[in-house]
Structures are given as C-alpha cells and as structure tokens.
Protein backbone atom coordinates (compact mmCIF):
# COMPACT_ATOMS: atom_id res chain seq x y z
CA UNK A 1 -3.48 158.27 97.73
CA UNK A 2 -2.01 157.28 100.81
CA UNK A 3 -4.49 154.84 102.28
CA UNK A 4 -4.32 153.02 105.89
CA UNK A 5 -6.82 149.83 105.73
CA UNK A 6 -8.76 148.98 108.53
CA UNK A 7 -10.71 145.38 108.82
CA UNK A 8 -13.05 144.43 111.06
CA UNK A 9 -12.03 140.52 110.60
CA UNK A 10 -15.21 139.05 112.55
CA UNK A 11 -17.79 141.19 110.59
CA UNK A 12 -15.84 140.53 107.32
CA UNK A 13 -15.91 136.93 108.01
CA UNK A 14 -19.57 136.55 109.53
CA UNK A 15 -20.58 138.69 106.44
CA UNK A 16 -18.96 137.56 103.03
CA UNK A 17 -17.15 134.26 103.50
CA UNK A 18 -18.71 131.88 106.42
CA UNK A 19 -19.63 128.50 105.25
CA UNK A 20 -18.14 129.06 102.08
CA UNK A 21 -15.06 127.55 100.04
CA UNK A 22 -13.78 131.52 99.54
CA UNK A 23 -12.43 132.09 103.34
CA UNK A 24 -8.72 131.61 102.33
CA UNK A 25 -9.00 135.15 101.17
CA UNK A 26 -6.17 137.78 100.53
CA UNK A 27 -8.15 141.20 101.73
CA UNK A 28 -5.35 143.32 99.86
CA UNK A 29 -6.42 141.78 96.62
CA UNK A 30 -9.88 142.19 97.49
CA UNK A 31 -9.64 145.79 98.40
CA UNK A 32 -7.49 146.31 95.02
CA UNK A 33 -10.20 145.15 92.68
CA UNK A 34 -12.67 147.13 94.81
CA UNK A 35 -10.52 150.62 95.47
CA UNK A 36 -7.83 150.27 92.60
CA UNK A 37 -7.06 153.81 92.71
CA UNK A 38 -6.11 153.85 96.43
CA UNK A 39 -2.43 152.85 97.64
CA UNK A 40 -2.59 150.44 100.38
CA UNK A 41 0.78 151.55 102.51
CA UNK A 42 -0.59 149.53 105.93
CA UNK A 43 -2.99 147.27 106.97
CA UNK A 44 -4.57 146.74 110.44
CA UNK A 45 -6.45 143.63 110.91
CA UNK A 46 -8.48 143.56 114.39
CA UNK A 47 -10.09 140.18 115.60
CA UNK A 48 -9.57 137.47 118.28
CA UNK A 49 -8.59 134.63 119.06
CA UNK A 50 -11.45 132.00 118.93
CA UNK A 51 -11.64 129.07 121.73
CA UNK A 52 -12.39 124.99 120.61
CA UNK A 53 -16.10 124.52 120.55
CA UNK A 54 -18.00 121.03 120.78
CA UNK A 55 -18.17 120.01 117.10
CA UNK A 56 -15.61 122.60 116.13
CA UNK A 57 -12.74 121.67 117.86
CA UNK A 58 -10.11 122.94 115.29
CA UNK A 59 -11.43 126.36 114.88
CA UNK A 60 -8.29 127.53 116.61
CA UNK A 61 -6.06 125.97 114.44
CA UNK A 62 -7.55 127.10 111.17
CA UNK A 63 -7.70 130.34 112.11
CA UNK A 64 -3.94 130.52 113.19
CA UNK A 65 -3.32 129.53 109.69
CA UNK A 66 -5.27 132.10 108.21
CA UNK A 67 -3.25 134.28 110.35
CA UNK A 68 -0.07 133.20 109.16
CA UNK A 69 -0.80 133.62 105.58
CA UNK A 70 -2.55 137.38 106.58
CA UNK A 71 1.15 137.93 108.12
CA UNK A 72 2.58 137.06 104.38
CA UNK A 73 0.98 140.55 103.43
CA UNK A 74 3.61 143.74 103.48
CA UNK A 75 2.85 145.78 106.28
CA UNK A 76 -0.30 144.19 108.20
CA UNK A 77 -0.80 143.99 111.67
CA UNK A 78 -3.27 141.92 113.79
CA UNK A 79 -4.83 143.86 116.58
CA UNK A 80 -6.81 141.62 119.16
CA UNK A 81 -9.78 141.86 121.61
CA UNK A 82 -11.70 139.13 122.91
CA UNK A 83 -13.21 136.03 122.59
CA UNK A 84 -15.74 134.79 125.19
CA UNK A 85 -17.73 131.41 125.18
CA UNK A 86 -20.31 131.33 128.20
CA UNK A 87 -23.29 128.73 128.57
CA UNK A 88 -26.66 130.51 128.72
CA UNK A 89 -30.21 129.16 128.41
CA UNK A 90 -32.18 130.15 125.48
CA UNK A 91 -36.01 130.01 124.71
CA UNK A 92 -37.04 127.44 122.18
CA UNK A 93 -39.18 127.38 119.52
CA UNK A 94 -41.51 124.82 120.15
CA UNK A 95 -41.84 123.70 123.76
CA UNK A 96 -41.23 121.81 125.85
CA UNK A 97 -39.01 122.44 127.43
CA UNK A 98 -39.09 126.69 127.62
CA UNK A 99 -35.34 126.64 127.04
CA UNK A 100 -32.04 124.52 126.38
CA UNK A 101 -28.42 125.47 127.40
CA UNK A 102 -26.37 126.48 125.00
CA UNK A 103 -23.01 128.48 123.70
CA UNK A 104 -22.85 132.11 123.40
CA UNK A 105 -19.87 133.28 122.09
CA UNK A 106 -19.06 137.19 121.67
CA UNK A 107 -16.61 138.88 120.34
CA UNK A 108 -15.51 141.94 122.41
CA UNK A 109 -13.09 145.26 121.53
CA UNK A 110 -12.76 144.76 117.69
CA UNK A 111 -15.35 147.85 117.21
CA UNK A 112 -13.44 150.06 119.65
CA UNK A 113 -9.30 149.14 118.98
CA UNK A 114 -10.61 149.83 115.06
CA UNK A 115 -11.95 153.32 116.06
CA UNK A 116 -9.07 153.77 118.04
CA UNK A 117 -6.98 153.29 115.56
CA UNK A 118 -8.71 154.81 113.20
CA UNK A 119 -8.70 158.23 115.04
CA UNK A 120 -5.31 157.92 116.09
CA UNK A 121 -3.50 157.20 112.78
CA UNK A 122 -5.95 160.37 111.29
CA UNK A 123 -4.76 163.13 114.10
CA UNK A 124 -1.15 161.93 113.54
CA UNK A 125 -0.90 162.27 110.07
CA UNK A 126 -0.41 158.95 108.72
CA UNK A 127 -2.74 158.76 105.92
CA UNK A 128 -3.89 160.97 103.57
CA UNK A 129 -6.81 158.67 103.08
CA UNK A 130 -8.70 155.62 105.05
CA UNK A 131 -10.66 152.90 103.96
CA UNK A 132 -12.59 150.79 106.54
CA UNK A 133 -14.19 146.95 105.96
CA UNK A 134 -16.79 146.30 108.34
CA UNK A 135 -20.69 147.08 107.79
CA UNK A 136 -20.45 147.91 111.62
CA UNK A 137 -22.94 151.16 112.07
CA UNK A 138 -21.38 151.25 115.54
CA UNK A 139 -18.36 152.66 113.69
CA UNK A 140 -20.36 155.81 112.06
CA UNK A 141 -19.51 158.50 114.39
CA UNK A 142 -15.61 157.63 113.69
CA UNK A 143 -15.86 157.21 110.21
CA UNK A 144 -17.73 160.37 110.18
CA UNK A 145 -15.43 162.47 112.38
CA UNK A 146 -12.33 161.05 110.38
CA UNK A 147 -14.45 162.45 107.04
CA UNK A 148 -15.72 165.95 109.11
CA UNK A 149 -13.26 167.01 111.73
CA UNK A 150 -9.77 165.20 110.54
CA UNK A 151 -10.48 166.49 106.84
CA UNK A 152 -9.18 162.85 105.46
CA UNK A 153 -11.14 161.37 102.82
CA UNK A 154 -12.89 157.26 103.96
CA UNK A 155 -14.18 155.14 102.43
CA UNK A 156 -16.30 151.96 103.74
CA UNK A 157 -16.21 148.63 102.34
CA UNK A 158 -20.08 146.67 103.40
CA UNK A 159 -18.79 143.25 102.82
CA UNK A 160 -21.91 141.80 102.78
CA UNK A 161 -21.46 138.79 100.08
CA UNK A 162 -24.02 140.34 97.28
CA UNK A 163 -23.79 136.88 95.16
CA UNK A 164 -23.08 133.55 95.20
CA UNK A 165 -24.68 130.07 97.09
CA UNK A 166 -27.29 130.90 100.28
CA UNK A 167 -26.77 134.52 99.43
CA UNK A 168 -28.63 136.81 101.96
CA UNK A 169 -30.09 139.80 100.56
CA UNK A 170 -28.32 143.04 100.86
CA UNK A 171 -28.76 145.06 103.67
CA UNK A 172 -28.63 148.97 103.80
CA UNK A 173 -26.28 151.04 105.81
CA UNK A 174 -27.99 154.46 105.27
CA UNK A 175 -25.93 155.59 108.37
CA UNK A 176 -22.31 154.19 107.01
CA UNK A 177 -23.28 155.37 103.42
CA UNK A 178 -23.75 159.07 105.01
CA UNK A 179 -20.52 159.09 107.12
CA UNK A 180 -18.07 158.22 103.94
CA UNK A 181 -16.53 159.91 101.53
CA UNK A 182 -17.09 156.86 99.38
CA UNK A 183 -18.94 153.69 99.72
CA UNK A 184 -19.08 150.15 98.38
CA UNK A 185 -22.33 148.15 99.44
CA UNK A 186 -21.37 144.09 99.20
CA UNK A 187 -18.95 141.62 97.42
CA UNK A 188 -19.35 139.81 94.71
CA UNK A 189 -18.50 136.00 95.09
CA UNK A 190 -16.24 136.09 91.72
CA UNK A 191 -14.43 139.21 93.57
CA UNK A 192 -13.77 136.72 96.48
CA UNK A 193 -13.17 133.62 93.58
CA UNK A 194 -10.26 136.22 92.42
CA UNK A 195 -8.96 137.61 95.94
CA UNK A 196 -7.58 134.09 97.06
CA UNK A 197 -4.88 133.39 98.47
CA UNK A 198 -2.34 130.78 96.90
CA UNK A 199 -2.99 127.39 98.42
CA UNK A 200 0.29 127.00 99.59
CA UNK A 201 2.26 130.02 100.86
CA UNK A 202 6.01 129.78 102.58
CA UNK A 203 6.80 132.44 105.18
CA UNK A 204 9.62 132.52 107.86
CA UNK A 205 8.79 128.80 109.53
CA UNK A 206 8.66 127.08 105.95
CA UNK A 207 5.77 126.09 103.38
CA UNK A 208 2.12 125.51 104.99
CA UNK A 209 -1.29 125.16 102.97
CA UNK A 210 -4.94 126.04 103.08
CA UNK A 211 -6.63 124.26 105.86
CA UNK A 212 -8.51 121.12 104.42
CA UNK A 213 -12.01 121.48 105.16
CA UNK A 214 -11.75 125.43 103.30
C-alpha cells in the first residue's frame, strides 16, 4: 500500500538508540524489515535542532551529520520544532544542599507538526495507508481519528529497544495499541545491527562519514 512515514526523531532516539553504537541508523531499512509489506512513497522526519551543552559540545555537529545522511533517503523531509536549554534548580537526593542548578532541555512541537501532518496528508488523500514511529500516547487521538474518521489504515511503530546492552524493559502502550490498525511493540538490537547506514555516504557536497564517537 501506499504508506506516508511519520517519525518522531527525539522519541525514536531517546527510546531505541541513545548511548549505543546503532544511532547511525537508516529508519527506511528499519521500517522495511519491520512493515515489509507496506510501500514507503514519503517520509517526514520531525525533530530539532539541539544547542552545545557543557560536556557535549559537539552534539550539534553530529546531529547535522545524521541529518545529512537522513537527506540521502528518496523523498524525506525534516520538519522542526524546538529546542530549549534553561537552568533550573532541582531537589537532590541526599542533602545538603536541597537542590543544585542544572540543565533542562525540552523539546517542543515535534508531537503537534507530526499530528499535523498526519491529519493533513489523511484528509487530502495522500496515502492510502500511515505508519507512525514514536511510542508518544500524546499522539492517540490522531492516530485514532486517522484509523476512525479518515478510514486509512496506521500502524504504530513503539521503538522501544526490546534487546541488546542496558536494555530497559518494555513498556505497554495499551492506548497506542487500541488506536492502530496494526502495532509493533519494540526493536530488536540485531534489527538496528541490520538498519545501518553505510559508514561513509556521498551526497550533493561530496563524501562524509559516521561521526567518530558513534
């Protein structure tokens, strides 16, 4: 079927690949070995653009490579919202003192454009059939509108990482599960072993490469 793929890029991240060696990963191979039967004729990728922290000073710069190979893909496009960093004071565990100052960074209007989008694409007519990465529940009334009220079948994608080093264990999405059409609960760390990209990739600019510490 027709299929528009949405990804919620912070949740993916956050959820299946951070602090591992896998986050040079090709989400259209991913979502082939999970959906095979589903053509993949766009993909919308919505996320931010982080800010240098203390300790982490080339954040930026990785990500903007990650971007470049995501732009490699036929047919994606990145959709951003925002990135905040504020200092707030938190409670600590042990005291003294009560609290310490630290960073709080959000990400803001990845939840919403996706929706959005989501909705958008469905009343226009530009898929016969949706498939959404996030394990978001504030996307449930979407998905489930897109499923009751468009008549399109969705699917969900909870890319919670299901094996692997420091894997958490799974968490349910009774609400996501009940919105879909169909549903895939977690990623396996060999599906992420096999959904890399190449190291090096050459686009428009010339060759560039996996960022080091990945």
């Amino acid at each position: 079927m027709k299929t528009i793929l949405y990804i919620d890029g912070f949740n993916f991240y956050y959820s299946a690949v951070k602090s591992t060696p896998l986050r040079w990963v090709n989400p259209l191979a991913l979502i082939a070995r999970t959906f095979p039967r589903n053509q993949i004729v766009a993909t919308k990728y919505f996320t931010a653009r982080v800010s240098p922290l203390p300790g982490n000073l080339d954040q930026p710069v990785r990500q903007a490579m990650y971007w470049r190979a995501l732009k490699t893909l036929p047919d994606l496009e990145i959709i951003e919202g925002d990135f905040r960093t504020r200092k707030v004071r938190a409670a600590v565990v042990t005291p003294p003192p009560n609290t310490i100052e630290v960073f709080k960074t959000e990400e803001k209007g990845s939840d919403v454009n996706l929706a959005s989008h989501l909705l958008l694409d469905g009343f226009r007519g530009r898929y016969d059939c949706a498939i959404v990465i996030s394990g978001d529940s504030d996307l449930v009334t979407p998905i489930r509108m897109v499923r009751d009220e468009i008549k399109k079948p969705i699917g969900v994608l909870n890319p919670q990482r299901i094996s692997g080093p420091n894997c958490r264990p799974p968490r349910k999405s009774a609400g996501l599960q009940h919105a879909v059409s169909f549903y895939q609960n977690g990623i396996t760390w060999a599906h992420l072993v096999a959904s890399q990209f190449a190291p090096t990739l050459t686009d428009a600019q010339g060759a560039f490469h996996k960022p080091a510490s990945w």
